[in-house]
Protein backbone atom coordinates (compact mmCIF):
# COMPACT_ATOMS: atom_id res chain seq x y z
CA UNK A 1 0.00 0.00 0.00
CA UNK A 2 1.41 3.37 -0.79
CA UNK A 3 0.98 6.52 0.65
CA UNK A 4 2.35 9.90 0.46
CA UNK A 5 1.54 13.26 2.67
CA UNK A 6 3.12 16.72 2.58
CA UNK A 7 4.21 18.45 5.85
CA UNK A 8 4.50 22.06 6.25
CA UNK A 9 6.27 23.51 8.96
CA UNK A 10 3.67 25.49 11.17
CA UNK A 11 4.44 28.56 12.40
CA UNK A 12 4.01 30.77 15.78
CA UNK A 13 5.63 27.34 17.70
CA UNK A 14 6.88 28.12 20.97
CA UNK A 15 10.97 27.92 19.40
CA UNK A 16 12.96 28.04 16.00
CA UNK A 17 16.09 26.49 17.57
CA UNK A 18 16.95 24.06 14.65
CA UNK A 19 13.74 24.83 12.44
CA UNK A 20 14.69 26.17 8.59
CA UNK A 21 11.70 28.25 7.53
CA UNK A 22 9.30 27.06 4.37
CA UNK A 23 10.85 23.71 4.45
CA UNK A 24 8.08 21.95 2.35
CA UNK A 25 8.65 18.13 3.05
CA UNK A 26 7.16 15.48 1.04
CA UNK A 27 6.90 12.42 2.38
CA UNK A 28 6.53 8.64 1.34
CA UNK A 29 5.07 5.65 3.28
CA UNK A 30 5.77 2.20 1.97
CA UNK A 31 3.96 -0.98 4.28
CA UNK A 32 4.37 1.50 7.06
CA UNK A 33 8.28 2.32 6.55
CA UNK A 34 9.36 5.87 5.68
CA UNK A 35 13.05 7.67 5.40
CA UNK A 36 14.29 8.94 8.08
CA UNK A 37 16.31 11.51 5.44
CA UNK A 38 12.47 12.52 4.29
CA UNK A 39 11.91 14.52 7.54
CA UNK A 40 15.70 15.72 8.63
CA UNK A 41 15.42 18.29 5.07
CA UNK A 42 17.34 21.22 6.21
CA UNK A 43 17.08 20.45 10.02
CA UNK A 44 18.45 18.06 12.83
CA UNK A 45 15.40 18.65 15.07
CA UNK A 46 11.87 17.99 14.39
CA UNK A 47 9.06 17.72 16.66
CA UNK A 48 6.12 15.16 16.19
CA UNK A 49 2.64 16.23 17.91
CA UNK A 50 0.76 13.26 19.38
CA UNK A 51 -2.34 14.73 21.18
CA UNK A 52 -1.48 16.96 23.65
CA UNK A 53 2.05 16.38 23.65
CA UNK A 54 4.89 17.55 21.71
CA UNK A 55 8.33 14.84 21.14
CA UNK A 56 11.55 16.09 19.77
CA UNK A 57 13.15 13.74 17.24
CA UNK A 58 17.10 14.76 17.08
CA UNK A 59 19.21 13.24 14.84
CA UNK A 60 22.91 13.40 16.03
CA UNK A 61 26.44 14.20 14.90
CA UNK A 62 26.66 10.01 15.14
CA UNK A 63 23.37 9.71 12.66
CA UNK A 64 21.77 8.26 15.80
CA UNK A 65 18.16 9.49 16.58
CA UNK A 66 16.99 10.50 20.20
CA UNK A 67 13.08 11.09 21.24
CA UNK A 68 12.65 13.08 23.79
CA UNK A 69 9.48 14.27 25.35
């Protein structure tokens, strides 16, 4: 099954530490698999919204990711 969806970065979010502005991403979602280089366009940081809460996904200097809450 394939799937695509295009993220927009939102704007007026609390901080801009490690956002790029009008990075248009599109994304692609193959048997529930995506690339990791699909959402790190321009950026080392983004954050994923689930409900109420807000995760940072980091990608570091060792290409190692890190969630944080």
């Amino acid at each position: 099954m394939n799937a695509s969806a295009d993220e927009e970065k939102k704007e007026g979010e609390d901080s801009n530490e490690g956002r790029t502005e009008g990075i248009r991403r599109h994304l692609t979602i193959i048997d529930n698999r995506l690339e990791s280089r699909d959402l790190f366009v321009g950026t080392h940081d983004i954050i994923i919204v689930h409900g109420r809460d807000a995760y940072h996904l980091r990608l570091t200097a060792q290409n190692k990711l890190i969630l944080t809450k």
